[in-house]
Protein backbone atom coordinates (compact mmCIF):
# COMPACT_ATOMS: atom_id res chain seq x y z
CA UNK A 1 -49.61 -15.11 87.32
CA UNK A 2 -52.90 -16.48 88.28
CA UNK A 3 -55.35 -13.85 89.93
CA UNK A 4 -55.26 -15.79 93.27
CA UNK A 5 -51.40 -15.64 93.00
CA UNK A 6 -51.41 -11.95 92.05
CA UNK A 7 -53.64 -11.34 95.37
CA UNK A 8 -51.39 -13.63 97.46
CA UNK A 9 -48.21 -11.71 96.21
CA UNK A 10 -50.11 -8.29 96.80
CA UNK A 11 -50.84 -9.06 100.69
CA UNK A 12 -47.41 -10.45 101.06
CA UNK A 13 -46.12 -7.70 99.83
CA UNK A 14 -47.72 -5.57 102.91
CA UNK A 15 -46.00 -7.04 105.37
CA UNK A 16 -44.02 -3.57 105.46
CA UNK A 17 -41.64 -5.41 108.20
CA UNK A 18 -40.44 -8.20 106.34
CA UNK A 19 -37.19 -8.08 103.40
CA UNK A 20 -37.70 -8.93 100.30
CA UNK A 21 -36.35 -12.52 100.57
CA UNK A 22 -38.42 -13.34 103.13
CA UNK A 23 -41.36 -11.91 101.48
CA UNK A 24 -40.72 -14.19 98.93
CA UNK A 25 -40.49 -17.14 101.06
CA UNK A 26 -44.07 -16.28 102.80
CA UNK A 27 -45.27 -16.08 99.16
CA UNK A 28 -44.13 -19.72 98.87
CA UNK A 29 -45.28 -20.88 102.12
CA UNK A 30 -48.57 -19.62 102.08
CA UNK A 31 -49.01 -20.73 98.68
CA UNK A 32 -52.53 -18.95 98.59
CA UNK A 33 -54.87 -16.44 100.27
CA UNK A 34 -56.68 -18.17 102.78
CA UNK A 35 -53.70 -20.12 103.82
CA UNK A 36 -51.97 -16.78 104.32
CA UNK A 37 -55.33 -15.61 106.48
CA UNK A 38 -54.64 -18.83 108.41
CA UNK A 39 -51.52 -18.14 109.00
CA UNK A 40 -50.24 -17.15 112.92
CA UNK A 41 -47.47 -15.06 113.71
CA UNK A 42 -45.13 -18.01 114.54
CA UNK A 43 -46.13 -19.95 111.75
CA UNK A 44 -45.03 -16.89 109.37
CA UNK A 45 -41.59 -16.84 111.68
CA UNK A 46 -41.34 -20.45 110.48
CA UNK A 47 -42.01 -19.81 107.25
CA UNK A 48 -39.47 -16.38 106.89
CA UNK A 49 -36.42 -18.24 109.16
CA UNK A 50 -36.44 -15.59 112.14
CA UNK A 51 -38.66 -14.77 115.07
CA UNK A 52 -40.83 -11.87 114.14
CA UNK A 53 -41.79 -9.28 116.87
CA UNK A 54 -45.09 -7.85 115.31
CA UNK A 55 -47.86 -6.98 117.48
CA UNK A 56 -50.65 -6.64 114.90
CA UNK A 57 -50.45 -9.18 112.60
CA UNK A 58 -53.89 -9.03 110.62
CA UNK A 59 -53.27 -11.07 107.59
CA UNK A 60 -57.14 -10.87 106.50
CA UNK A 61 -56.81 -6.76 106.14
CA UNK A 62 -53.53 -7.71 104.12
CA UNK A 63 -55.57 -9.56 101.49
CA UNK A 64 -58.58 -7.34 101.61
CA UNK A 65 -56.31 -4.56 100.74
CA UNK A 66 -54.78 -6.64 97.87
CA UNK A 67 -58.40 -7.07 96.56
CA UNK A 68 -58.32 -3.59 96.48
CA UNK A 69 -54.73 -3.19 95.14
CA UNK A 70 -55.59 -5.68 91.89
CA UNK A 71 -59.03 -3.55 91.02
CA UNK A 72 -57.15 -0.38 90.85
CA UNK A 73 -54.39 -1.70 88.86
CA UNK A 74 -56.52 -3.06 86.24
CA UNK A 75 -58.25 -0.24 86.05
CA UNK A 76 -55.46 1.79 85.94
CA UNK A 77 -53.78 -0.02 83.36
CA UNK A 78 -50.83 -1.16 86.63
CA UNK A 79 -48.66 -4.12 85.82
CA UNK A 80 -47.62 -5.85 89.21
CA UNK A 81 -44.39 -6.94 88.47
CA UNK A 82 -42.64 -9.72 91.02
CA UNK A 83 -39.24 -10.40 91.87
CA UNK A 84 -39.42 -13.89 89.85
CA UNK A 85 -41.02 -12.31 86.56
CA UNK A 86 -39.39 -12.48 83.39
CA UNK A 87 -40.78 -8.83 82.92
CA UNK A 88 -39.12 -7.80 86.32
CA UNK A 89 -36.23 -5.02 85.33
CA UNK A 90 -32.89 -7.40 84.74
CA UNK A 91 -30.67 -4.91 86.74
CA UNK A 92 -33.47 -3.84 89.72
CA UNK A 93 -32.83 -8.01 90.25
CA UNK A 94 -28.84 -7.13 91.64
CA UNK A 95 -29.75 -4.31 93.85
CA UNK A 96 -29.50 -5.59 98.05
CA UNK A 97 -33.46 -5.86 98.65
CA UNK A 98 -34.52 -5.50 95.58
CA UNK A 99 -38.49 -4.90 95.89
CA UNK A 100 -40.61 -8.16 96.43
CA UNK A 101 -42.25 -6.28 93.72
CA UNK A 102 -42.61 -3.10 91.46
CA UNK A 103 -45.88 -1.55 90.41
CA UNK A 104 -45.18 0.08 86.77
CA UNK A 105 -47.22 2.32 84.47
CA UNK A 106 -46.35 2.44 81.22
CA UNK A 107 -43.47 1.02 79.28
CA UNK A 108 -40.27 0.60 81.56
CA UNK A 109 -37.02 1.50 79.63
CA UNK A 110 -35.20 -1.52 77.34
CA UNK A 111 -33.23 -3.77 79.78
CA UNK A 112 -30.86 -4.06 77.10
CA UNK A 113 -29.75 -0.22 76.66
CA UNK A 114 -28.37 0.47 79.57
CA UNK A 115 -29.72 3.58 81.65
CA UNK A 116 -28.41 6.77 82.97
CA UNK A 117 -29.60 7.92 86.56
CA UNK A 118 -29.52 12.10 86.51
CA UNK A 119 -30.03 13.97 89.85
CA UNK A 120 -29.43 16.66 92.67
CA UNK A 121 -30.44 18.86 94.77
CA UNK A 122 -34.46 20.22 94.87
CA UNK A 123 -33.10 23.50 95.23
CA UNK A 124 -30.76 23.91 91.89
CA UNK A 125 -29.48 27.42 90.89
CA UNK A 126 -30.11 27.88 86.75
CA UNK A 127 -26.94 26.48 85.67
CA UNK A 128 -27.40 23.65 86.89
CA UNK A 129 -31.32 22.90 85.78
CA UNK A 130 -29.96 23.78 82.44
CA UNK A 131 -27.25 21.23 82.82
CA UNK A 132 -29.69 18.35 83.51
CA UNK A 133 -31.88 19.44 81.03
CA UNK A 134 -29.23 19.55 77.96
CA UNK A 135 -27.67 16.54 79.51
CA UNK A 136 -31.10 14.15 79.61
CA UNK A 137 -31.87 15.25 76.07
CA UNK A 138 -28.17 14.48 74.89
CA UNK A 139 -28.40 10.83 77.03
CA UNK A 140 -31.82 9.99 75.05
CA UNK A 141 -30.51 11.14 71.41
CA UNK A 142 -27.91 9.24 72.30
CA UNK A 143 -30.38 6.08 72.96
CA UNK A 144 -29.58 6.29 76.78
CA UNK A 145 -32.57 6.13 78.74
CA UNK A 146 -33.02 8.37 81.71
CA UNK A 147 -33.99 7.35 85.11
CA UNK A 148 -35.09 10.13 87.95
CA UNK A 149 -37.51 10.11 91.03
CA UNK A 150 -39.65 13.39 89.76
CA UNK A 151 -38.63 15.52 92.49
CA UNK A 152 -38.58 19.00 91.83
CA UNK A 153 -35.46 20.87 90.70
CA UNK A 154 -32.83 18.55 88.86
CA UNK A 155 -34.63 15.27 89.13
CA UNK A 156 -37.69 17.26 86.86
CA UNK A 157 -35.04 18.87 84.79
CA UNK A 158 -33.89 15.85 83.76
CA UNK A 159 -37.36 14.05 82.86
CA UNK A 160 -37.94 17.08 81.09
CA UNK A 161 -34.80 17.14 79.09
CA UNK A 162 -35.53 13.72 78.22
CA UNK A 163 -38.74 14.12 76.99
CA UNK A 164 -37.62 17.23 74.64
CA UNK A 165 -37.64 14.55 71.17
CA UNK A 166 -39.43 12.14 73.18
CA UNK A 167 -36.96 10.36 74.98
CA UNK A 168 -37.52 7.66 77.15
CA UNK A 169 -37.51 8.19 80.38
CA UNK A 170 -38.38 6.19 84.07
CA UNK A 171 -39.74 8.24 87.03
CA UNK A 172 -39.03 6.47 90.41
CA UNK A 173 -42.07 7.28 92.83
CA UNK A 174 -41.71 7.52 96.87
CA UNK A 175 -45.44 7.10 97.11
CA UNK A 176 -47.75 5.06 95.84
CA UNK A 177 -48.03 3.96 91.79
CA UNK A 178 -51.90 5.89 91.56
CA UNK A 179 -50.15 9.16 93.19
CA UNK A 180 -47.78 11.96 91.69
CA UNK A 181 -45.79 13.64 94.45
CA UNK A 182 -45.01 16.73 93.99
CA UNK A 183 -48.47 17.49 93.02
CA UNK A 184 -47.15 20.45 90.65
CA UNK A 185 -45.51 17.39 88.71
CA UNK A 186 -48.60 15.19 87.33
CA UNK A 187 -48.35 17.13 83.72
CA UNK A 188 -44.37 16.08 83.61
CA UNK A 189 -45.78 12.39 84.63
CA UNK A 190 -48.35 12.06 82.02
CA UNK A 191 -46.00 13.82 79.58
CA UNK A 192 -43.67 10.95 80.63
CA UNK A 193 -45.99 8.25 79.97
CA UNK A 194 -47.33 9.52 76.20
CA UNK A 195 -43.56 9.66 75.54
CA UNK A 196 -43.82 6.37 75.85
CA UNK A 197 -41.33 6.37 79.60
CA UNK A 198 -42.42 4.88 82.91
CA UNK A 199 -43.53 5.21 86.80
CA UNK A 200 -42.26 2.95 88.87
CA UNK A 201 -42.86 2.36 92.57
CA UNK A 202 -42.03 -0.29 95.05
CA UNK A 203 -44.90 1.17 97.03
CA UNK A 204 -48.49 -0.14 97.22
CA UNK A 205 -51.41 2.06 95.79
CA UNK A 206 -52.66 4.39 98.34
CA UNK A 207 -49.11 5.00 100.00
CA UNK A 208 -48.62 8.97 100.96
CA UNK A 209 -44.92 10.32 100.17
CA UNK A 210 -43.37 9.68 104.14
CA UNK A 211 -40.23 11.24 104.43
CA UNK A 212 -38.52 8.06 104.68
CA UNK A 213 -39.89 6.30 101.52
CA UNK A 214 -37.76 8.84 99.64
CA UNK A 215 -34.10 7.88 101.15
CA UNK A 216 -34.94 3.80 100.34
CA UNK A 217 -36.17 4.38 96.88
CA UNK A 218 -32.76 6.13 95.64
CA UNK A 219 -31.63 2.42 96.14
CA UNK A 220 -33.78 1.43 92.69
CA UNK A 221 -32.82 4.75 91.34
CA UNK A 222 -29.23 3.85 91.21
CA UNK A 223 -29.92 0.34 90.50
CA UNK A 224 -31.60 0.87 87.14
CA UNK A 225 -28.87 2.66 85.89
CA UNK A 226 -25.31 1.60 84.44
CA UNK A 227 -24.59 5.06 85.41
CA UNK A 228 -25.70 7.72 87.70
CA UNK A 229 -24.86 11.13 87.84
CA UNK A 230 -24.96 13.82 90.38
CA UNK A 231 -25.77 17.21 88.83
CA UNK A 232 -25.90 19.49 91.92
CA UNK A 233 -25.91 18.22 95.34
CA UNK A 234 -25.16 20.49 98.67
CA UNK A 235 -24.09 18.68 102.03
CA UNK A 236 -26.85 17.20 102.80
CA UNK A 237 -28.50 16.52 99.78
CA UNK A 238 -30.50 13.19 99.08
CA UNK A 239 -28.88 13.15 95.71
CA UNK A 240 -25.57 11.94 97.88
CA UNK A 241 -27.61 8.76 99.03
CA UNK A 242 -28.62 8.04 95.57
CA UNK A 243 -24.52 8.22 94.98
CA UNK A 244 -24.03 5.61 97.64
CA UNK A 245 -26.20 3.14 96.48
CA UNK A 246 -24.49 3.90 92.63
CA UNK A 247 -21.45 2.37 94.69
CA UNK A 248 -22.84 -0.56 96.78
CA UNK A 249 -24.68 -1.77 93.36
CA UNK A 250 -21.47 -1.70 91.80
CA UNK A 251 -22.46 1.26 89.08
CA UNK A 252 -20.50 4.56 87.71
CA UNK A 253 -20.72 7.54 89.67
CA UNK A 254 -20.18 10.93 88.21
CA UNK A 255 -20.38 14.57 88.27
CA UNK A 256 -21.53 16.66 86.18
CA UNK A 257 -19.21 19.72 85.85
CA UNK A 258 -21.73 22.23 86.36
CA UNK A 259 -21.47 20.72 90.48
CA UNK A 260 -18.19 21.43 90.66
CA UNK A 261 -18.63 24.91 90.51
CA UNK A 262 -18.15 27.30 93.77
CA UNK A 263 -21.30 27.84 95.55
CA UNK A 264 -22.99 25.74 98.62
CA UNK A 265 -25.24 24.04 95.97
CA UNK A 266 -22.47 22.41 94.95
CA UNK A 267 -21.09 21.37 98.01
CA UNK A 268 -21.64 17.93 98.31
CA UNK A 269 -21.11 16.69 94.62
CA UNK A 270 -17.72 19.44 94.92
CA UNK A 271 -16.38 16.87 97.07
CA UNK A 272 -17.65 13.89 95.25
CA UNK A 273 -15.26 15.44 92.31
CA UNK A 274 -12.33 15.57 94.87
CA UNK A 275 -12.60 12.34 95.57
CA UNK A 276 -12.34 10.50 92.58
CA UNK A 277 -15.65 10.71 91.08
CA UNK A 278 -15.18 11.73 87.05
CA UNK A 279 -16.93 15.35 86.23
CA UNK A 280 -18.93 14.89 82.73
CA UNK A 281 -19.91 17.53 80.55
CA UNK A 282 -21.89 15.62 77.65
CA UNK A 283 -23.80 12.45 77.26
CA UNK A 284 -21.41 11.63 74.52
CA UNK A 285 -18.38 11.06 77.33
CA UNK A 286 -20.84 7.98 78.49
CA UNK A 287 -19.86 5.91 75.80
CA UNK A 288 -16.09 6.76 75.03
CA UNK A 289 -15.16 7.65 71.24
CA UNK A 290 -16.93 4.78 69.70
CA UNK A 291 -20.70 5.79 69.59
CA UNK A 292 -21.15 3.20 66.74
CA UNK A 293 -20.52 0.37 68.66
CA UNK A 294 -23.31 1.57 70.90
CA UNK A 295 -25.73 -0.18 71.77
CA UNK A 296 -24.24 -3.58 70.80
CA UNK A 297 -21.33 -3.51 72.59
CA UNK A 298 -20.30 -2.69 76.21
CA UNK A 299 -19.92 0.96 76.91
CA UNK A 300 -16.50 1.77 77.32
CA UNK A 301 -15.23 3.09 80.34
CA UNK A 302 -15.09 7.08 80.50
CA UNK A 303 -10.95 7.45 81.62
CA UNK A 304 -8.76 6.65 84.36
CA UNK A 305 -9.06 8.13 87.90
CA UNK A 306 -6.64 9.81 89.47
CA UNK A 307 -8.28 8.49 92.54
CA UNK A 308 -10.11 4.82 93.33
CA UNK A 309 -13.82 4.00 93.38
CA UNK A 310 -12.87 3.41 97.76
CA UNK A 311 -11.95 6.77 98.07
CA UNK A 312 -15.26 8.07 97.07
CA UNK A 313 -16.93 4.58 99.13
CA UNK A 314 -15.21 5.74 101.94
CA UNK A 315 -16.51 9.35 101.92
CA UNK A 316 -20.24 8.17 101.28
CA UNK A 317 -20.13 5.05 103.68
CA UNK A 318 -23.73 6.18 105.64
CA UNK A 319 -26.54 3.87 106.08
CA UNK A 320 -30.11 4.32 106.59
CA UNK A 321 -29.96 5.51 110.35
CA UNK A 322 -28.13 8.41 108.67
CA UNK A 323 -29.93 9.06 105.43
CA UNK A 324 -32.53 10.90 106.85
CA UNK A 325 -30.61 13.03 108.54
CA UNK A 326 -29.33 13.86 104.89
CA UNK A 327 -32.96 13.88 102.63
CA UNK A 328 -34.06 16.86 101.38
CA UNK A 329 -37.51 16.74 101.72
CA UNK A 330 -40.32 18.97 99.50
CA UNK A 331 -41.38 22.06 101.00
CA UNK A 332 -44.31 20.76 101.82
CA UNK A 333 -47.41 18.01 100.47
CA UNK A 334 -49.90 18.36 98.11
């Protein structure tokens, strides 16, 4: 990608109000940076195939902040990966808006060993922490990579684990690529990246962790990852949107048995159990009896359900006008 077409793609990308498609078609239409600065309102309704609404439409701050964007990338050692690049993750490309594009630092996980997404609640009792721990360090021995969003409680547990011998694993930011949120989490991040694992962020450099960035990113969390499993989740746990996405991207959701203990930390993922979703002890279930086929075959399936994939669908059919209702945010910033 050219550095005028890494700048165009860049101030597309701001255009917070637009979906990925049609950020993709203004990318095409504009077909540089000064036509995009040219560009009026209507002409970029044209352009994305629906009237637009916005009443401050300042393309020129748009590409002055993607000037801005590309220096701190390179000197950050950033890759700005878009939707159409061979280096953009294979299985990010079938979630429903996937990002326009991904900022990544370091080395994103092999797109051809398929990934396990571990988390839960922020607010884990020990059991479970150790469970997510011993289960991310059984998924990498086991050449599983392990995807998280670097929350506290499971979601570090789990980068952690995977880091024990390190494993690879890919952190999944609500905030901008340059920022580490929570701050008590930068060591686990840079631990991440000399293990050779990943941050990944839809989200341009300079964005603060807003509550709502944190529902919408569980979307790529669950998209990375042939599997995802819910470790702990209460009622109204984030960790149960994460699930829901598992299901609309057409992934396998799972329990891990220490959430199906009693206990109101285990509420949520309790009934996730009840309703069909298969409770996992070890990584080693992941791949059914024959590790040795692994990786170069397809994963076998872990067993038969005594209830359907719908029955859990229907139970976690929410969308976004609910999910914050459901996110558990950090206690607080910084």
């Amino acid at each position: 990608m050219t550095d005028e077409k890494l700048l165009l793609a860049l101030a597309v990308h701001r255009a917070f109000s637009l979906r990925s498609h049609e950020k993709e078609r203004l990318f095409h239409a504009a077909a540089s940076p000064g036509a995009l600065e040219r560009m009026s309102i209507d002409d970029v309704s044209i352009a994305v195939g629906r009237p637009l609404r916005i009443s401050a439409w300042n393309p020129s701050v748009a590409v002055r902040s993607a000037e801005r964007d590309a220096l701190l990338c390179e000197r950050l050692g950033i890759s700005v990966v878009p939707h159409w690049s061979a280096a953009y993750p294979a299985m990010l490309r079938e979630c429903w808006d996937s990002p326009f594009l991904v900022f990544i630092r370091g080395l994103p996980a092999d797109g051809d060993s398929p990934s396990a997404a571990i988390v839960g609640t922020r607010r884990p009792d020990n059991r479970g922490l150790s469970a997510a721990l011993r289960f991310a360090r059984e998924c990498t021995a086991c050449g599983i990579p392990v995807v998280s969003g670097l929350a506290s409680g499971i979601d570090a547990a789990a980068h952690r684990g995977a880091i024990v011998d390190d494993g690879t694993t890919v952190a999944v930011l609500g905030c901008g690529i340059d920022t580490v949120y929570p701050a008590a989490n930068r060591g686990l991040a840079e631990r991440i990246l000399s293990a050779g694992g990943a941050l990944l962020s839809e989200y341009p450099p300079g964005t603060p962790p807003l509550r709502h960035h944190f529902p919408i990113r569980n979307r790529i969390i669950a998209a990375l990852s042939r599997w995802t499993i819910i470790v702990q989740a209460p009622v109204r746990s984030g960790a149960l949107i994460t699930a829901e996405y598992a299901l609309d991207s057409g992934r396998e959701l799972l329990v891990h048995a220490a959430g199906c203990a009693a206990g109101s930390v285990n509420a949520g993922s309790r009934v996730l159990a009840e309703d069909g979703a298969c409770a996992v002890e070890s990584a080693g279930e992941l791949l059914g009896a024959d590790r040795a086929a692994y990786p170069g075959s397809a994963p076998a399936p872990i067993h038969d359900r005594d209830a359907s994939v719908g029955d859990v669908a229907s139970l976690l059919a929410r969308r976004l006008n609910r999910e914050l209702d459901l996110f558990e945010p950090e206690p607080a910033y910084g």
